[in-house]
C-alpha atoms as a PDB file:
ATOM      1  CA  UNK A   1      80.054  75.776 -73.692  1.00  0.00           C
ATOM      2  CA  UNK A   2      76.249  75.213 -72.643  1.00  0.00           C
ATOM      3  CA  UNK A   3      74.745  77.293 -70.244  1.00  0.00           C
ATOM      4  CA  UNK A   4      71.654  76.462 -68.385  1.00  0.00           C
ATOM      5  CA  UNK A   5      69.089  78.678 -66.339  1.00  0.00           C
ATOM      6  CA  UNK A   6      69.372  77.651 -62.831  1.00  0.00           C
ATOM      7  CA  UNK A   7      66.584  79.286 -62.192  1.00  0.00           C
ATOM      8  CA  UNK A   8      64.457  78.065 -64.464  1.00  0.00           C
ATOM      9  CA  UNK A   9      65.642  74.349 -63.674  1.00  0.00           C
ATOM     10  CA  UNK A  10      64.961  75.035 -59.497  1.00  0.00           C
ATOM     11  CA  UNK A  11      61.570  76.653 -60.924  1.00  0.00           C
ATOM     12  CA  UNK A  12      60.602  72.819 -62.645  1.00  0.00           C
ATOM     13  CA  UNK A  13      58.574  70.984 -60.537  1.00  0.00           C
ATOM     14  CA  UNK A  14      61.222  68.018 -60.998  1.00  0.00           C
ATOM     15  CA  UNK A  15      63.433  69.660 -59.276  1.00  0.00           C
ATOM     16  CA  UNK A  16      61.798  70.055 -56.319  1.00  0.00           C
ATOM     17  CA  UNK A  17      60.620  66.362 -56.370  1.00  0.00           C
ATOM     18  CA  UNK A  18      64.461  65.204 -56.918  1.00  0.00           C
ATOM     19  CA  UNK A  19      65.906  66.993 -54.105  1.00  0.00           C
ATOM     20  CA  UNK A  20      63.202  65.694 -51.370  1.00  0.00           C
ATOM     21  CA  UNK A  21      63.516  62.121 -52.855  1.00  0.00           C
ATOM     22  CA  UNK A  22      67.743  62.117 -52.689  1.00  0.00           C
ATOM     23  CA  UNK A  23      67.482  63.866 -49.563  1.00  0.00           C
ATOM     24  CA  UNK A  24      64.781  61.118 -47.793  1.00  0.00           C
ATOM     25  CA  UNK A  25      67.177  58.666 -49.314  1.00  0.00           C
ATOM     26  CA  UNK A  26      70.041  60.205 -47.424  1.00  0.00           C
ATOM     27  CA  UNK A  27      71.820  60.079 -51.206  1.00  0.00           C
ATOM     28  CA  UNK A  28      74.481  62.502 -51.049  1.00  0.00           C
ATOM     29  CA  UNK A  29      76.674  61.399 -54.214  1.00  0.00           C
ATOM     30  CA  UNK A  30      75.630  59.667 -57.351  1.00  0.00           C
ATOM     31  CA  UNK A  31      77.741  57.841 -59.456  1.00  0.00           C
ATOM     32  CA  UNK A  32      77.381  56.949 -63.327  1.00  0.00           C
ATOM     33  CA  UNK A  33      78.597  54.570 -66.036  1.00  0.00           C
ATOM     34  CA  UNK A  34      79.020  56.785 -69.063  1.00  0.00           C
ATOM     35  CA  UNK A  35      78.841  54.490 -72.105  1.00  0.00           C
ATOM     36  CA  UNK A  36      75.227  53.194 -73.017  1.00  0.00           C
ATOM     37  CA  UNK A  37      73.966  55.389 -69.921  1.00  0.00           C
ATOM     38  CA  UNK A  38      74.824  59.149 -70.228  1.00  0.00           C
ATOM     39  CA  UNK A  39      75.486  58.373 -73.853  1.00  0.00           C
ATOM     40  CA  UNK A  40      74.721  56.118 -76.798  1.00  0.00           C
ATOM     41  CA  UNK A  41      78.264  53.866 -78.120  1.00  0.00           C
ATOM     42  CA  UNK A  42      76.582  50.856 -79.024  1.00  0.00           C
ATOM     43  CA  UNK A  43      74.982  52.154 -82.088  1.00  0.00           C
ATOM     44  CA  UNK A  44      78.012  53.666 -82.857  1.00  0.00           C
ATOM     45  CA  UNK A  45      79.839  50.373 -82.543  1.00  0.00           C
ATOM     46  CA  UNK A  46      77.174  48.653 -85.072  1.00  0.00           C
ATOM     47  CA  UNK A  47      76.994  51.425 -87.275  1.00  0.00           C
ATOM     48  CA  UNK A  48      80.719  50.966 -88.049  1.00  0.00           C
ATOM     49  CA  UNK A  49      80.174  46.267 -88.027  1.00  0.00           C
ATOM     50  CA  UNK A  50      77.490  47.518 -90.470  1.00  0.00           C
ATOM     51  CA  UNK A  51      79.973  49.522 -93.101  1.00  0.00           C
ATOM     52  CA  UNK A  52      82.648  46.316 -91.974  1.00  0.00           C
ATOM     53  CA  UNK A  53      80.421  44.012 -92.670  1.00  0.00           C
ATOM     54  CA  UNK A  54      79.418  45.413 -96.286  1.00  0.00           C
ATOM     55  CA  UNK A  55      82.514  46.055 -97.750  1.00  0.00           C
ATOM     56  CA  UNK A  56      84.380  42.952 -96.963  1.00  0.00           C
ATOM     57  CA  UNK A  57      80.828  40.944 -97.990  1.00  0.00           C
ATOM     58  CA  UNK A  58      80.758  42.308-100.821  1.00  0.00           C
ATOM     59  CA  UNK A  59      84.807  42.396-101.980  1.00  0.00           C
ATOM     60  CA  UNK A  60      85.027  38.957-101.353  1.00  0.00           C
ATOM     61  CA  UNK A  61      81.850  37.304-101.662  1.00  0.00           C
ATOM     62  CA  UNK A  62      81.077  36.487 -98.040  1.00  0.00           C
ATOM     63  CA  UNK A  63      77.497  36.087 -96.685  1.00  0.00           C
ATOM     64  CA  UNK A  64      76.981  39.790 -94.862  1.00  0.00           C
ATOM     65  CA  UNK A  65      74.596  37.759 -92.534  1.00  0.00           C
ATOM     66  CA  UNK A  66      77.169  35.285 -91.465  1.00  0.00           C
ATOM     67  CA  UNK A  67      79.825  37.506 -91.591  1.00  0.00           C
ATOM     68  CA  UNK A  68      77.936  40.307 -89.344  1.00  0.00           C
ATOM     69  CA  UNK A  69      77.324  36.622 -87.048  1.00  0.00           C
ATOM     70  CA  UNK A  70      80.628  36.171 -86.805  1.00  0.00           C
ATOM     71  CA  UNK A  71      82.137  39.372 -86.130  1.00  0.00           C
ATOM     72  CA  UNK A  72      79.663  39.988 -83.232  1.00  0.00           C
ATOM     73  CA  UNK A  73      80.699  36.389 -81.496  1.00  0.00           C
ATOM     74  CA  UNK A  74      84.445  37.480 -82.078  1.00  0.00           C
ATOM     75  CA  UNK A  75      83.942  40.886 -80.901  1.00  0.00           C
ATOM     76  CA  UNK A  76      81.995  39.200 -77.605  1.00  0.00           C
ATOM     77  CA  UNK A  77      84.910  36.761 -77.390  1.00  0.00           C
ATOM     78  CA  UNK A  78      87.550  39.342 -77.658  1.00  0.00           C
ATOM     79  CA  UNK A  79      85.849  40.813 -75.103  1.00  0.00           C
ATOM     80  CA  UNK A  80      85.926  38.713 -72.193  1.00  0.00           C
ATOM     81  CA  UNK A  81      89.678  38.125 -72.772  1.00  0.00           C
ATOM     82  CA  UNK A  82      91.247  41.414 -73.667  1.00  0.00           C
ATOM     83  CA  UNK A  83      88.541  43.996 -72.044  1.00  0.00           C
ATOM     84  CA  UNK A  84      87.732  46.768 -74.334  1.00  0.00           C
ATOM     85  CA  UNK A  85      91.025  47.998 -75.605  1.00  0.00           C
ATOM     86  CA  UNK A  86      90.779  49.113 -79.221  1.00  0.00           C
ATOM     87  CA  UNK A  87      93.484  46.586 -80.010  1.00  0.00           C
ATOM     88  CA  UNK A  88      91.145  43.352 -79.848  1.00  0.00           C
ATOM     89  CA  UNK A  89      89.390  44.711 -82.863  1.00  0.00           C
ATOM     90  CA  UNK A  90      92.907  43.696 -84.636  1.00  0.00           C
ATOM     91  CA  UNK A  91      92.694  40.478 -83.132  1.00  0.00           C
ATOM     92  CA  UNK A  92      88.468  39.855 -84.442  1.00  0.00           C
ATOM     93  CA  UNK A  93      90.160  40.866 -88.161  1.00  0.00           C
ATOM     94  CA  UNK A  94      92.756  38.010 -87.595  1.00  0.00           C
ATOM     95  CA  UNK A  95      90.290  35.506 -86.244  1.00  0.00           C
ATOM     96  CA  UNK A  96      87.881  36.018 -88.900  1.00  0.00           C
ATOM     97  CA  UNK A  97      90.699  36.074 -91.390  1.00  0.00           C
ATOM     98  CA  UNK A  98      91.506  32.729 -90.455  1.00  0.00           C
ATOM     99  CA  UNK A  99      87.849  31.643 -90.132  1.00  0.00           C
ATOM    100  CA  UNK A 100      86.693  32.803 -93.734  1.00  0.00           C
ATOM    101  CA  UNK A 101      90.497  31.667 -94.990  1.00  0.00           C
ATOM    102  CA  UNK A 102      91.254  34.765 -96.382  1.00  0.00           C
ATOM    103  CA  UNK A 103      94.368  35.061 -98.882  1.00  0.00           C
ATOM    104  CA  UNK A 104      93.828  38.605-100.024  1.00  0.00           C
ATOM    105  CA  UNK A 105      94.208  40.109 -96.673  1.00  0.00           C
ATOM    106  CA  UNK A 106      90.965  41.963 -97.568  1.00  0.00           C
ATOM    107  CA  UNK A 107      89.686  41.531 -94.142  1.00  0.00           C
ATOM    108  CA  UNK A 108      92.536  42.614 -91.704  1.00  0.00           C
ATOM    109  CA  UNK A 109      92.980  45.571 -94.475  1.00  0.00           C
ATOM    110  CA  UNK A 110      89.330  46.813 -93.530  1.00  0.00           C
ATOM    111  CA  UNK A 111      90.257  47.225 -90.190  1.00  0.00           C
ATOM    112  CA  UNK A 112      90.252  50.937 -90.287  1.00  0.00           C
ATOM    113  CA  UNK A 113      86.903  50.945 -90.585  1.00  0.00           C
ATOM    114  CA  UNK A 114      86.250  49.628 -87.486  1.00  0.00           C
ATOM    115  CA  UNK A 115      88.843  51.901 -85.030  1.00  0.00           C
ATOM    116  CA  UNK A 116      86.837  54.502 -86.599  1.00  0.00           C
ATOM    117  CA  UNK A 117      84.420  53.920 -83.618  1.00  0.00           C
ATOM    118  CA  UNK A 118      86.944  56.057 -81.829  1.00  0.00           C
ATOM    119  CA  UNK A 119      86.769  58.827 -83.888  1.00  0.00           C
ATOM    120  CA  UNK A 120      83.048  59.179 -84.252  1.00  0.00           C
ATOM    121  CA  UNK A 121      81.641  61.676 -81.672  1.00  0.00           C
ATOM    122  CA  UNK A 122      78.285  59.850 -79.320  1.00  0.00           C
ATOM    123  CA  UNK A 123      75.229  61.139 -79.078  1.00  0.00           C
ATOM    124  CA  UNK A 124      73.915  62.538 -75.568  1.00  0.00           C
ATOM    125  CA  UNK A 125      70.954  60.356 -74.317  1.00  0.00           C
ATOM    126  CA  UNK A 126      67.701  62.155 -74.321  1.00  0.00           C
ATOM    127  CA  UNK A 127      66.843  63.997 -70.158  1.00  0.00           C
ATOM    128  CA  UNK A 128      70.708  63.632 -69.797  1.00  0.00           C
ATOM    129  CA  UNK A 129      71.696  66.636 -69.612  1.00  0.00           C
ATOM    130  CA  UNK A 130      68.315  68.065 -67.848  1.00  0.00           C
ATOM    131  CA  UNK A 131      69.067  65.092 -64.565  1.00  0.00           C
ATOM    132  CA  UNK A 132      72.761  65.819 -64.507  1.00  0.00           C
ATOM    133  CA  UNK A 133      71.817  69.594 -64.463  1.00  0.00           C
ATOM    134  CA  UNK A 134      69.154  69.079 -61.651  1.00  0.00           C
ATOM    135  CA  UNK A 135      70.835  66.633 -59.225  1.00  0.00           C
ATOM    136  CA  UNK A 136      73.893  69.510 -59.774  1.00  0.00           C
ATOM    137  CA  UNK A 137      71.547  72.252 -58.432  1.00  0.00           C
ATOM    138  CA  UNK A 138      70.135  69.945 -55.744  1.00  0.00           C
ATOM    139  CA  UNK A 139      73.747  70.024 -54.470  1.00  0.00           C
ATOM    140  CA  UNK A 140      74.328  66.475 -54.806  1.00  0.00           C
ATOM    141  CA  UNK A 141      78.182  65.291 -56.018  1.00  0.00           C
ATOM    142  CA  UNK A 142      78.143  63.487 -59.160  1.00  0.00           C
ATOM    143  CA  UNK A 143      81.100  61.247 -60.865  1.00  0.00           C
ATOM    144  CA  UNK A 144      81.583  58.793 -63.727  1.00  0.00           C
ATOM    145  CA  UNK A 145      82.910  55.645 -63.345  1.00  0.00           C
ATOM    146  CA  UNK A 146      83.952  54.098 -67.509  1.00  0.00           C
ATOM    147  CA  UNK A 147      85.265  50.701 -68.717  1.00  0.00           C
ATOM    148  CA  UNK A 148      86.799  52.637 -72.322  1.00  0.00           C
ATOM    149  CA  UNK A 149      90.155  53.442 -73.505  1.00  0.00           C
ATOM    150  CA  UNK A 150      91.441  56.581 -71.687  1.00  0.00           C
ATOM    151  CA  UNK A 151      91.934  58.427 -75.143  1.00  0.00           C
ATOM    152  CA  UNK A 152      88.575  58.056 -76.036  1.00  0.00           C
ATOM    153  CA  UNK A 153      86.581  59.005 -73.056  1.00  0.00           C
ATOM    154  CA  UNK A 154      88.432  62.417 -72.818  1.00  0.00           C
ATOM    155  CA  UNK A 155      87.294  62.474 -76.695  1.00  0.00           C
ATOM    156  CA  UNK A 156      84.127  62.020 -75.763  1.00  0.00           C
ATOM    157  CA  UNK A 157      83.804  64.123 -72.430  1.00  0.00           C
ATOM    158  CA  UNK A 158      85.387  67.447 -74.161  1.00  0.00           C
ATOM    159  CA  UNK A 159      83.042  66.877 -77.182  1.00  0.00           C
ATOM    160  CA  UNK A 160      80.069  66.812 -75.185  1.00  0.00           C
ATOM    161  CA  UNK A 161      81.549  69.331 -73.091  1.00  0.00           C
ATOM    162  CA  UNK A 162      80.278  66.604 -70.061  1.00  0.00           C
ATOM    163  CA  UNK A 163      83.138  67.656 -67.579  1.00  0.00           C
ATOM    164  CA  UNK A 164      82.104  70.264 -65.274  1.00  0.00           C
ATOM    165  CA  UNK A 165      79.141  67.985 -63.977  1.00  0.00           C
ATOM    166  CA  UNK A 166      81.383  65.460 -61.882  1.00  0.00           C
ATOM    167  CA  UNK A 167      83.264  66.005 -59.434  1.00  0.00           C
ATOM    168  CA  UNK A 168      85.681  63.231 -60.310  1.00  0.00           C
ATOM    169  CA  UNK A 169      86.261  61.041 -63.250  1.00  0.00           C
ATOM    170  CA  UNK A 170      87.438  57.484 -62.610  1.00  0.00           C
ATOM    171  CA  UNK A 171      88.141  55.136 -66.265  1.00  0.00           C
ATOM    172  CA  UNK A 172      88.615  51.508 -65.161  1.00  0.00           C
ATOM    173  CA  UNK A 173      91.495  50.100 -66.985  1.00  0.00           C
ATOM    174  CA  UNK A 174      90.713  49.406 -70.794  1.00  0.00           C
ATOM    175  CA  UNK A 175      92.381  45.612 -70.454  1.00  0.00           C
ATOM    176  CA  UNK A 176      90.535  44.325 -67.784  1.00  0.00           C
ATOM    177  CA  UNK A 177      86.883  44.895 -66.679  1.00  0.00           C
ATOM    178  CA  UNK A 178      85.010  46.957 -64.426  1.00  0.00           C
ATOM    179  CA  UNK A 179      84.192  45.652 -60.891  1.00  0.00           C
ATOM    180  CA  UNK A 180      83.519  46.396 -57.214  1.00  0.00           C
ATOM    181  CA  UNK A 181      87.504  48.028 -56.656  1.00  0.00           C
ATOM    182  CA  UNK A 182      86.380  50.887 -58.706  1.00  0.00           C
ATOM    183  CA  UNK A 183      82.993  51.687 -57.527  1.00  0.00           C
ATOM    184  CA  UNK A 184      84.304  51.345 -53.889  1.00  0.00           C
ATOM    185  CA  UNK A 185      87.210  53.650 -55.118  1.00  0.00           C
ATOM    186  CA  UNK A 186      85.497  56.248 -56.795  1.00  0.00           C
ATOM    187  CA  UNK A 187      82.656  56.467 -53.728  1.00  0.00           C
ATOM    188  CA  UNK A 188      86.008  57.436 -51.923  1.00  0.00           C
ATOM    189  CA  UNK A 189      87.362  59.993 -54.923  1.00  0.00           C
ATOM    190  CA  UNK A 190      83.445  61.423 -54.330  1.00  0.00           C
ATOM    191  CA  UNK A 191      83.912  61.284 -49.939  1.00  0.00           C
ATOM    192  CA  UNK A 192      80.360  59.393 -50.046  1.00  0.00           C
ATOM    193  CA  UNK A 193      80.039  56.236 -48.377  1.00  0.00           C
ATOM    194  CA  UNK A 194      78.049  53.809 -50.214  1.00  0.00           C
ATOM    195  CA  UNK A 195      75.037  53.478 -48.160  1.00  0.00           C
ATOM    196  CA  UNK A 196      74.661  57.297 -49.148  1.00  0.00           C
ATOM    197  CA  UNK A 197      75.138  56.564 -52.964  1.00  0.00           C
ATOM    198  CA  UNK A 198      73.232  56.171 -56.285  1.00  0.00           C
ATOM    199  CA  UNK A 199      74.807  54.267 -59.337  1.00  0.00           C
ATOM    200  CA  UNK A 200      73.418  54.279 -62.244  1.00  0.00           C
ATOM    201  CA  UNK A 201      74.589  51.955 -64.703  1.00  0.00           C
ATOM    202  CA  UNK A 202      73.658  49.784 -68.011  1.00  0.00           C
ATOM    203  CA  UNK A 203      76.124  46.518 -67.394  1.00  0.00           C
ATOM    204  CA  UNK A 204      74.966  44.381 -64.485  1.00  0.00           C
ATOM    205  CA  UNK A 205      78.099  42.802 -64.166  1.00  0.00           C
ATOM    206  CA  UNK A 206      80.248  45.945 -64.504  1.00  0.00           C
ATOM    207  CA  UNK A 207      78.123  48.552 -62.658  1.00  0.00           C
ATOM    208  CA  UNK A 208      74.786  47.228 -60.560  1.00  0.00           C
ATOM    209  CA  UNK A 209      76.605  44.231 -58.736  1.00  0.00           C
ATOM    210  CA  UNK A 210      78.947  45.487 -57.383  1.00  0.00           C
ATOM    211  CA  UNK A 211      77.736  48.599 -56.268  1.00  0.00           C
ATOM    212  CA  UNK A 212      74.871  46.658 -54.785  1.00  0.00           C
ATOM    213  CA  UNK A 213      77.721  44.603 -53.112  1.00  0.00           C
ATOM    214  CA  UNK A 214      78.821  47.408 -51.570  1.00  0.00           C
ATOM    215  CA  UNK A 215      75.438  48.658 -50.101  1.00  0.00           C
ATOM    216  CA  UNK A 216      74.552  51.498 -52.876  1.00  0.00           C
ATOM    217  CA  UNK A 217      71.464  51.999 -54.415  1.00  0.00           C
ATOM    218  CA  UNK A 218      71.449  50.941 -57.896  1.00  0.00           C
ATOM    219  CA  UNK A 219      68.766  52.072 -61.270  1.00  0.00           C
ATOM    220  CA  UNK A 220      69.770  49.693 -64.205  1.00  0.00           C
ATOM    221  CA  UNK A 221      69.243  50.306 -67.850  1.00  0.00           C
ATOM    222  CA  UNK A 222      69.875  47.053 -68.941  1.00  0.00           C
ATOM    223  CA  UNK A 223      72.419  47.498 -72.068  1.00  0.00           C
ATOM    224  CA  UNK A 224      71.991  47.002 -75.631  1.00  0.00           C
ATOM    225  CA  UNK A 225      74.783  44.318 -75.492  1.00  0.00           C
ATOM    226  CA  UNK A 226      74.032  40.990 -74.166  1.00  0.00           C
ATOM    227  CA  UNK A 227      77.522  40.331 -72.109  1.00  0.00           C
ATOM    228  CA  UNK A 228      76.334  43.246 -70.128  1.00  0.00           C
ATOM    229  CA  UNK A 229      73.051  41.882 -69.320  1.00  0.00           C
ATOM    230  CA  UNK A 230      74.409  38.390 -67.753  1.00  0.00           C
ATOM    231  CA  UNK A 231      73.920  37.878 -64.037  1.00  0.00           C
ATOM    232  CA  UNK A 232      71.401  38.243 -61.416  1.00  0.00           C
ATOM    233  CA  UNK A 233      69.716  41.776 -60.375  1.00  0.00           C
ATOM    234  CA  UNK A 234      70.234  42.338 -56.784  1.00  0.00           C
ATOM    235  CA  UNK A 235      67.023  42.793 -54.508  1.00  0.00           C
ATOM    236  CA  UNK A 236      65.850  46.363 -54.590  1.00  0.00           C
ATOM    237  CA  UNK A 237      67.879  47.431 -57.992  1.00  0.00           C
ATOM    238  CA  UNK A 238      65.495  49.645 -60.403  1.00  0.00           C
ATOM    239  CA  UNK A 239      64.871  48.818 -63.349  1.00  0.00           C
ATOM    240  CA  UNK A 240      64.450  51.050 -66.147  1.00  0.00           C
ATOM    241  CA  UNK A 241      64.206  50.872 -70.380  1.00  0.00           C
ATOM    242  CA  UNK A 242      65.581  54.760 -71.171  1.00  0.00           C
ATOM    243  CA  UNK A 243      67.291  57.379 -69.298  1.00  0.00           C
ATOM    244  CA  UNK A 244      64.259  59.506 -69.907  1.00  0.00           C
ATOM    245  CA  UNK A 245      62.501  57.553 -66.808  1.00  0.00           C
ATOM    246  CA  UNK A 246      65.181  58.153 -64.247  1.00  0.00           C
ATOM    247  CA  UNK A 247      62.935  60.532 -62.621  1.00  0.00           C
ATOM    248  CA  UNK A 248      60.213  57.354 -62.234  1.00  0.00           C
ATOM    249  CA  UNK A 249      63.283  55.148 -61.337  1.00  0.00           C
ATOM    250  CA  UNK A 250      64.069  57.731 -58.655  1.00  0.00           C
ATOM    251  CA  UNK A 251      60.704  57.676 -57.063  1.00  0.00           C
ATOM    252  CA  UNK A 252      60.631  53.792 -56.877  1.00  0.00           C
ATOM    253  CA  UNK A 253      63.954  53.549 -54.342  1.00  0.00           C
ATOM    254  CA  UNK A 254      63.147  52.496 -51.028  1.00  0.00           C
END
């Protein structure tokens, strides 16, 4: 288990600038998306296309380009009608199978590779663990609100031993797609009301919005995958490239 100083984190000038910024804000809660914000999935997600991509390519004498192409539109497609369920990634293999008019079964074989996205442990994004640890001494209740496959986030949250900084956990169901019913629920799991909450988020559509809707304050790290970046940014949103300038991000809320 990691163990921080809380000393030496209330001794960091940061600290002291967080807790007078949430409390002129009247922020008593902040909520996160965990995927792409707290954490980096997408590269783990293209790493395994990548290793797809070259072994089928290269077993059956496909264009990697065009079959890469074509795996991200089915993935994107798969997407939008089954959510984020590990099982569409059996339904890209069948689609492409039928696109590239495979006989050898080659390409539905390789699935494997793919589902081993679950398996593969994330990497913690850079300041992370340092904001989590300083809005925690500042007092302020923190939860996670994730679009993923139940399995995997508790995968992920006991690997990176990420539990004991929220105060509730709330995983959207994997077949469907993230939206204002869950934000609005887990501001009640947190007993914040959302004119007194912070989300932080990477999907516009899935996070920002409708928090926004709702009358929270919203910092968006717009994510690596396009789907997520679709819609408009609501008037006074935050906009910021890495998690490493929350603390700017912070300071820019009105």
């Amino acid at each position: 288990m990691l163990q921080w100083d809380m000393n030496f984190i209330e001794l960091d000038p940061l600290f002291f600038q967080t807790k007078e910024k949430l409390r002129s804000l009247g922020i008593e809660g902040i909520l996160f998306d965990l995927d792409d914000t707290l954490i980096y999935t997408s590269e783990i997600f293209r790493m395994q296309m990548e290793v797809y991509t070259e072994e089928v390519a290269r077993e059956m004498a496909i264009d990697p380009q065009l079959l890469y192409k074509t795996l991200s539109a089915m993935s994107d497609e798969e997407y939008k009608r089954m959510g984020v369920n590990p099982l569409r990634w059996k339904a890209v293999t069948d689609k492409l199978a039928e696109i590239f008019d495979d006989k050898s079964g080659k390409i539905v074989e390789k699935l494997h590779i793919l589902l081993h996205i679950y398996q593969t442990v994330p990497r913690v994004r850079p300041a992370a663990r340092v904001f989590l640890e300083t809005v925690k001494s500042c007092h302020i209740k923190q939860g996670l609100v994730t679009h993923a496959n139940e399995e995997w986030t508790y995968f992920k949250l006991d690997q990176l031993e990420l539990w004991n900084y929220f105060h509730t956990v709330l995983i959207a169901d994997e077949n469907g797609h993230k939206g204002e019913w869950h934000w609005r629920r887990a501001m009640e799991m947190l007993e914040v009301e959302p004119e007194k909450c912070l989300v932080v988020g990477d999907s516009l559509r899935g996070d920002i919005i409708p928090a926004a809707s709702l009358g929270a304050r919203t910092i968006w790290m717009p994510s690596p995958w396009s789907v997520y970046r679709e819609g408009t940014v609501p008037e006074g949103t935050v906009q910021i490239d890495e998690l490493v300038h929350i603390w700017d991000g912070l300071m820019k809320l009105e």
